[in-house]
C-alpha atoms as a PDB file:
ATOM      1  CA  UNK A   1     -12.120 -12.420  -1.388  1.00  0.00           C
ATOM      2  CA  UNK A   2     -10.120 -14.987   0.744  1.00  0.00           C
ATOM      3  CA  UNK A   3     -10.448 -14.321   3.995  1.00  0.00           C
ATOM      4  CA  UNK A   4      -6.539 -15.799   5.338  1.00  0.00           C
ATOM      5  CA  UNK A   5      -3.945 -13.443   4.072  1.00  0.00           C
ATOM      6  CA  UNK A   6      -0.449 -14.277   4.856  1.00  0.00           C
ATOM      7  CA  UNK A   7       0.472 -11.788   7.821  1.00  0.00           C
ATOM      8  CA  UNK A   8       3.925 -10.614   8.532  1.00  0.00           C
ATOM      9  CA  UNK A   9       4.356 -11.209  11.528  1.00  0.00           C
ATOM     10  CA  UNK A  10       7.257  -8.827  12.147  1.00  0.00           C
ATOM     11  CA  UNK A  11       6.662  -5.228  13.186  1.00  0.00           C
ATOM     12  CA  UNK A  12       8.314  -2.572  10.422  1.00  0.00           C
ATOM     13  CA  UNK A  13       8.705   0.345  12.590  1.00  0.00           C
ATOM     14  CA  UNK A  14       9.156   3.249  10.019  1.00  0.00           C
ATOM     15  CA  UNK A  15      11.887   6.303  11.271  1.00  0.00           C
ATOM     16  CA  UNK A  16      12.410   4.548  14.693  1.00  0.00           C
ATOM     17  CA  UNK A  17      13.923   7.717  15.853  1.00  0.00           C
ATOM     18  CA  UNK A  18      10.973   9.854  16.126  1.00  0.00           C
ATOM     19  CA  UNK A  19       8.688  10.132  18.635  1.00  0.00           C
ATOM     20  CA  UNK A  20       5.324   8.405  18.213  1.00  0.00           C
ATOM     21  CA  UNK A  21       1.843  10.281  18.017  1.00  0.00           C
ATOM     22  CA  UNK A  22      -0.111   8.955  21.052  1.00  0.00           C
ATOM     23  CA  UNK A  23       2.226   6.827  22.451  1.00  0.00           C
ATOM     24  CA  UNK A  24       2.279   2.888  22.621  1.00  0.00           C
ATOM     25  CA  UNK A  25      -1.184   2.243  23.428  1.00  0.00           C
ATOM     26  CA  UNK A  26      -2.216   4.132  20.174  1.00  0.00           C
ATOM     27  CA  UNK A  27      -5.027   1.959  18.076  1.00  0.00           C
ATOM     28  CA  UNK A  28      -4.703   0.454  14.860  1.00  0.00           C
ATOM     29  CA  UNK A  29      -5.635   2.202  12.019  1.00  0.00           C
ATOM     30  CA  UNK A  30      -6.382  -0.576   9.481  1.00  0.00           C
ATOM     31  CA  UNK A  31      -5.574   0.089   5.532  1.00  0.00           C
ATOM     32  CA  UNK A  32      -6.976  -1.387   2.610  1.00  0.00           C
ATOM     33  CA  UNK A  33      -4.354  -1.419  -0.017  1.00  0.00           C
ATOM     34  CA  UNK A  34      -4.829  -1.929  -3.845  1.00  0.00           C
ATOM     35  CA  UNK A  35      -1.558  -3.527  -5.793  1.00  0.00           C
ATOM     36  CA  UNK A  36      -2.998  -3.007  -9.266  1.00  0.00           C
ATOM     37  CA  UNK A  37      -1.429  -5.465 -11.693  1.00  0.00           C
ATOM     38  CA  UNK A  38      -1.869  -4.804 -15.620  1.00  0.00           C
ATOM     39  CA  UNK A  39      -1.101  -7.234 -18.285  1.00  0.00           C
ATOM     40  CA  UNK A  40       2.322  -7.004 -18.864  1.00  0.00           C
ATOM     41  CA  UNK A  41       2.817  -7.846 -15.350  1.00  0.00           C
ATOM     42  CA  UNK A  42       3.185  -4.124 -13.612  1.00  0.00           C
ATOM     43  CA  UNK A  43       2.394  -2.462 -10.936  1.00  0.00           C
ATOM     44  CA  UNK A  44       0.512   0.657  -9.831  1.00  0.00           C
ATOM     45  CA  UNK A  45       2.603   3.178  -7.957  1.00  0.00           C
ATOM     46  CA  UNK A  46       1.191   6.731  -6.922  1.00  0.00           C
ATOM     47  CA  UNK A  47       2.744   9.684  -4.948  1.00  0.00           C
ATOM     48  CA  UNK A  48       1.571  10.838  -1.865  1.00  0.00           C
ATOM     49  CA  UNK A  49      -0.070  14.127  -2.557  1.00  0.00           C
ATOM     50  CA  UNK A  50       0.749  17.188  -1.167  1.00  0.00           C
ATOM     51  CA  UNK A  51      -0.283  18.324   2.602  1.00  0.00           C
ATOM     52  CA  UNK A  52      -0.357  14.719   3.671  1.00  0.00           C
ATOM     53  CA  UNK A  53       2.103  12.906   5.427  1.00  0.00           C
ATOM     54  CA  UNK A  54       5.478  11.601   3.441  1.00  0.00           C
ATOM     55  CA  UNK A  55       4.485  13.664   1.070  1.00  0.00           C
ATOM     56  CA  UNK A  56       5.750  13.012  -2.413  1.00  0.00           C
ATOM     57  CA  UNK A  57       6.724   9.485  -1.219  1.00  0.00           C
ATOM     58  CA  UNK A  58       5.816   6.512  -3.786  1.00  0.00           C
ATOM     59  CA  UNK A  59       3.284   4.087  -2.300  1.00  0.00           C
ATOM     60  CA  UNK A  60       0.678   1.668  -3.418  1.00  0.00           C
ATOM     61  CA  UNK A  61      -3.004   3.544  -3.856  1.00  0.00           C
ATOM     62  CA  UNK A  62      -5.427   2.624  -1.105  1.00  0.00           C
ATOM     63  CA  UNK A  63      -6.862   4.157   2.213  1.00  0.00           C
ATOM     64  CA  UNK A  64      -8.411   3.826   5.607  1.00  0.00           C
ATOM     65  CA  UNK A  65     -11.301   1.708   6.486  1.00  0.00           C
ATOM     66  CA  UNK A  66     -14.038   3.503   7.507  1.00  0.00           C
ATOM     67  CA  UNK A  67     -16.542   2.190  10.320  1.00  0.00           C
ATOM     68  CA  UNK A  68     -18.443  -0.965   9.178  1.00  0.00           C
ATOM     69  CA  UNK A  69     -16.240  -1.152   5.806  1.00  0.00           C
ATOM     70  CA  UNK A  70     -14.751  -4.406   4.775  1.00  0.00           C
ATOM     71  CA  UNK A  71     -11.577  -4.481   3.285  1.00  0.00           C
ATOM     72  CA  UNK A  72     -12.587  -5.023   0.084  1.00  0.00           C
ATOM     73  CA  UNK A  73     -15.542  -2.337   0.372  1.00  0.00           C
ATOM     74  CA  UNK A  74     -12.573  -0.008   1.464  1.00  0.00           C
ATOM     75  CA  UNK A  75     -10.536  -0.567  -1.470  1.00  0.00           C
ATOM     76  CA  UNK A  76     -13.197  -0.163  -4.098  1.00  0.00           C
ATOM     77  CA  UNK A  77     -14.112   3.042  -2.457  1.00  0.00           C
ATOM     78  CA  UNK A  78     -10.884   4.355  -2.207  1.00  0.00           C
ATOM     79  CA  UNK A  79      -9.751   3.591  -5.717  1.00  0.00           C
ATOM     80  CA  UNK A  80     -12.704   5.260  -7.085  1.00  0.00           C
ATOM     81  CA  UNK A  81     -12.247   8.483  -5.027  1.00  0.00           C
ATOM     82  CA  UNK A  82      -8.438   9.043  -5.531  1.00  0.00           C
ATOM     83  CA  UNK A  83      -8.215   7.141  -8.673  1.00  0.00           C
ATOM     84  CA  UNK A  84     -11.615   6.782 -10.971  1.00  0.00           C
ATOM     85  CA  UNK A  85     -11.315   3.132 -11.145  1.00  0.00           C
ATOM     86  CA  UNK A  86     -14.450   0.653 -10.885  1.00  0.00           C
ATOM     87  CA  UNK A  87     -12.006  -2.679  -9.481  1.00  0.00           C
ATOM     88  CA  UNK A  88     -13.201  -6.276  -9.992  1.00  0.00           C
ATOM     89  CA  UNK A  89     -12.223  -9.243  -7.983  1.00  0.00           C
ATOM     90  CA  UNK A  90     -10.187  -8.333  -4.867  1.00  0.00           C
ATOM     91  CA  UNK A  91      -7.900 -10.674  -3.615  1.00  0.00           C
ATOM     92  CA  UNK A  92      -6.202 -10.086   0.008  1.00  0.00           C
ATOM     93  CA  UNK A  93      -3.076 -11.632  -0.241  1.00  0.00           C
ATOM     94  CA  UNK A  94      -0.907  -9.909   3.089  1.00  0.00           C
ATOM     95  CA  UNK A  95      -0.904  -8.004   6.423  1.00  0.00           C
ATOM     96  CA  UNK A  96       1.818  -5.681   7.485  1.00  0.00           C
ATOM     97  CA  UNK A  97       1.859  -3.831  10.890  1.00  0.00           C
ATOM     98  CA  UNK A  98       3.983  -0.690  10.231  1.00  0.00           C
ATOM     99  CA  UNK A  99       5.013   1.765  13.176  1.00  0.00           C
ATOM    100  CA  UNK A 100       4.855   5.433  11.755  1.00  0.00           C
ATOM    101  CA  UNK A 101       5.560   8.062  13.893  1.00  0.00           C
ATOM    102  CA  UNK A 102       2.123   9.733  13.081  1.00  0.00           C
ATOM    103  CA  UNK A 103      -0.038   6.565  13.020  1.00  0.00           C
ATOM    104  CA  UNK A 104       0.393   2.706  13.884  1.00  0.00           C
ATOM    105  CA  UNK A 105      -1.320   0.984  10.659  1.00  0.00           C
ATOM    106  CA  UNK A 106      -1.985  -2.523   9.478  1.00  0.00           C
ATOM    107  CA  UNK A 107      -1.606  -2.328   5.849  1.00  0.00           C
ATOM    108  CA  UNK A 108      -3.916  -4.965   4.167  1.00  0.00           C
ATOM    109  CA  UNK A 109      -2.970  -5.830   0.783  1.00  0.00           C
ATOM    110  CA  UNK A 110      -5.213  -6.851  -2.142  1.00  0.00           C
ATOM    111  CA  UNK A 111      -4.259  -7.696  -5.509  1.00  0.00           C
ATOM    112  CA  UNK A 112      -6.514  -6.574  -8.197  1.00  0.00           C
ATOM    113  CA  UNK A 113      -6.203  -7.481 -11.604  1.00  0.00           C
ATOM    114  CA  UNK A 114      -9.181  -6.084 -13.180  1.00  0.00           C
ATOM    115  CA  UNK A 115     -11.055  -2.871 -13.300  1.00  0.00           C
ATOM    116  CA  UNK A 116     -12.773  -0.077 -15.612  1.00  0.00           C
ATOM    117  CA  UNK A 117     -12.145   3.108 -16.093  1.00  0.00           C
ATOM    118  CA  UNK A 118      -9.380   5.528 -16.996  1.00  0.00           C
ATOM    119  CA  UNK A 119      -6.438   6.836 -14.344  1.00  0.00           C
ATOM    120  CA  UNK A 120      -7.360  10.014 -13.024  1.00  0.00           C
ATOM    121  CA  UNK A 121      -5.277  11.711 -10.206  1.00  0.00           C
ATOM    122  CA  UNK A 122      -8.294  12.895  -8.045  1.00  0.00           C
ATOM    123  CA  UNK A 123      -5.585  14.280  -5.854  1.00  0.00           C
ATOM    124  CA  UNK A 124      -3.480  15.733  -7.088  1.00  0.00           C
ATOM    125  CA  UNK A 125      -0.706  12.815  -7.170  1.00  0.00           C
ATOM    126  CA  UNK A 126       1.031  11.135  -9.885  1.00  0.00           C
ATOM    127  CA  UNK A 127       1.158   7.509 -10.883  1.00  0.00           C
ATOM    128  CA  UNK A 128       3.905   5.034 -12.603  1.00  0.00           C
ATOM    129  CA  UNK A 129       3.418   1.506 -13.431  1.00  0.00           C
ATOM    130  CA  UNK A 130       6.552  -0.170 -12.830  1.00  0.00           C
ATOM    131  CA  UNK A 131       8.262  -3.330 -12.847  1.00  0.00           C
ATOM    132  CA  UNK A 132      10.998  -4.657 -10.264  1.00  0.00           C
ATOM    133  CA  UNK A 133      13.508  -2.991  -9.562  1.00  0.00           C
ATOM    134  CA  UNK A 134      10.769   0.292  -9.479  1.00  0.00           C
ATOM    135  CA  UNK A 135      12.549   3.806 -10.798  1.00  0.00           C
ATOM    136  CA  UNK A 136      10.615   5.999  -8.672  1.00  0.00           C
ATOM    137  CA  UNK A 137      11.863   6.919  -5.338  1.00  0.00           C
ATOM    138  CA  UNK A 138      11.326   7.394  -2.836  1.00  0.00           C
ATOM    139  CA  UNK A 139       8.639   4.927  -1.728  1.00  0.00           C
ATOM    140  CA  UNK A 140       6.718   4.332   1.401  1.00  0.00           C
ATOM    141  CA  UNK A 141       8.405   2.405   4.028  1.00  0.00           C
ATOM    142  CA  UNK A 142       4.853   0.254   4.207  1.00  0.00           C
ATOM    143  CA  UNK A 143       5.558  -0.470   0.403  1.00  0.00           C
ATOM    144  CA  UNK A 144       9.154  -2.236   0.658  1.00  0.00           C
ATOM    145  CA  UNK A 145       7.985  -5.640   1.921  1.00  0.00           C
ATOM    146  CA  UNK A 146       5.693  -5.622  -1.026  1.00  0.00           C
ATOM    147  CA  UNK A 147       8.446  -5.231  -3.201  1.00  0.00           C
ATOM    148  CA  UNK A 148       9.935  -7.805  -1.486  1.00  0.00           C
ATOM    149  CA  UNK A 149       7.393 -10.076  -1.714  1.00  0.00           C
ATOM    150  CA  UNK A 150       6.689  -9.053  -5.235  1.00  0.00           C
ATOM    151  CA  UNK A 151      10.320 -10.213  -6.094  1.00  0.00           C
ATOM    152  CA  UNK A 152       9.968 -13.587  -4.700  1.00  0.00           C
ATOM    153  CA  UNK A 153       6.970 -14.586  -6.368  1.00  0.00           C
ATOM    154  CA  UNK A 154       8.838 -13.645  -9.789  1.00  0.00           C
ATOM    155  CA  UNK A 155      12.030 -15.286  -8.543  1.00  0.00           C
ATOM    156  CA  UNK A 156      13.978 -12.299  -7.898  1.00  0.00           C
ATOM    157  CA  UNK A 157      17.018 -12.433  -5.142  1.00  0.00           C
ATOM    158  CA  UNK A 158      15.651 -10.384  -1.814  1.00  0.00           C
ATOM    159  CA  UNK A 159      16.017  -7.040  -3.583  1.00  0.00           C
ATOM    160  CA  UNK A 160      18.137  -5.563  -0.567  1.00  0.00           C
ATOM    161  CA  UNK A 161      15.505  -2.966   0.695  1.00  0.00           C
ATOM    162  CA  UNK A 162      16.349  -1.397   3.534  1.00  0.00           C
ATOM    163  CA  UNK A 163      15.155  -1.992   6.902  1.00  0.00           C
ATOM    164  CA  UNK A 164      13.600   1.413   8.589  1.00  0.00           C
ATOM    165  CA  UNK A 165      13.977   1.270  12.259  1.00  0.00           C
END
């Protein structure tokens, strides 16, 4: 695992207009965050299942690090509980700090490429692999720089997402 992402070093801050949970002196809550990346070059998308927060929202599969958890550790964990996959090599590639009104989070990206097992939807959620420009909506607000990002490294133009504030 490399041990440098590339950090963002801009604040999203997601539906600026609410009130936030705790205040400003709220703690992190760090995420480990799988972008799953099959052969023919797509992506892993899943819904947020129901009774959570933005519920129904499109987001990549992944979930909080629990005490003495590595990143990695996290992910593996997470993607076997919600999704029945057994991942390989885990590569962190980014960091985003996103604002929620619920939660501040640093999202910590991984790009996996390999793994075993079949999809299943442990939760209740459903799944799309998808290419750029993705079909599903809506997604995440922690999930547009990845698209973003996702669209530079295959030479896209930015892809216009919009900026929550």
């Amino acid at each position: 695992m490399t041990d440098s992402p590339a950090a963002d070093s801009a604040l999203l801050v997601a539906d600026g207009h609410l009130q936030r949970q705790g205040g400003q002196d709220r703690p992190t809550m760090d995420v480990a965050v799988g972008i799953l990346i099959n052969a023919k070059a797509q992506f892993l998308l899943t819904s947020r299942p129901a009774g959570k927060v933005y519920e129904g929202y499109w987001e990549f599969p992944g979930g909080k690090l629990e005490a003495g958890e590595t990143v990695a550790q996290a992910l593996s964990r997470e993607l076997h509980e919600e999704l029945g996959l057994h991942i390989g090599d885990v590569q962190l590639w980014r960091q985003q700090m996103v604002d929620y009104p619920h939660a501040l989070v640093r999202l910590n990206f991984c790009k996996v490429t390999s793994w075993q097992g079949e999809l299943e939807m442990r939760e209740g959620q459903k799944f799309a692999w998808q290419c750029l420009p993705v079909e599903v909506m809506p997604v995440l607000p922690g999930t547009l720089p990845v698209l973003d990002w996702l669209a530079q490294e295959q030479g896209y133009c930015n892809l216009g997402s919009p900026k929550f504030s």
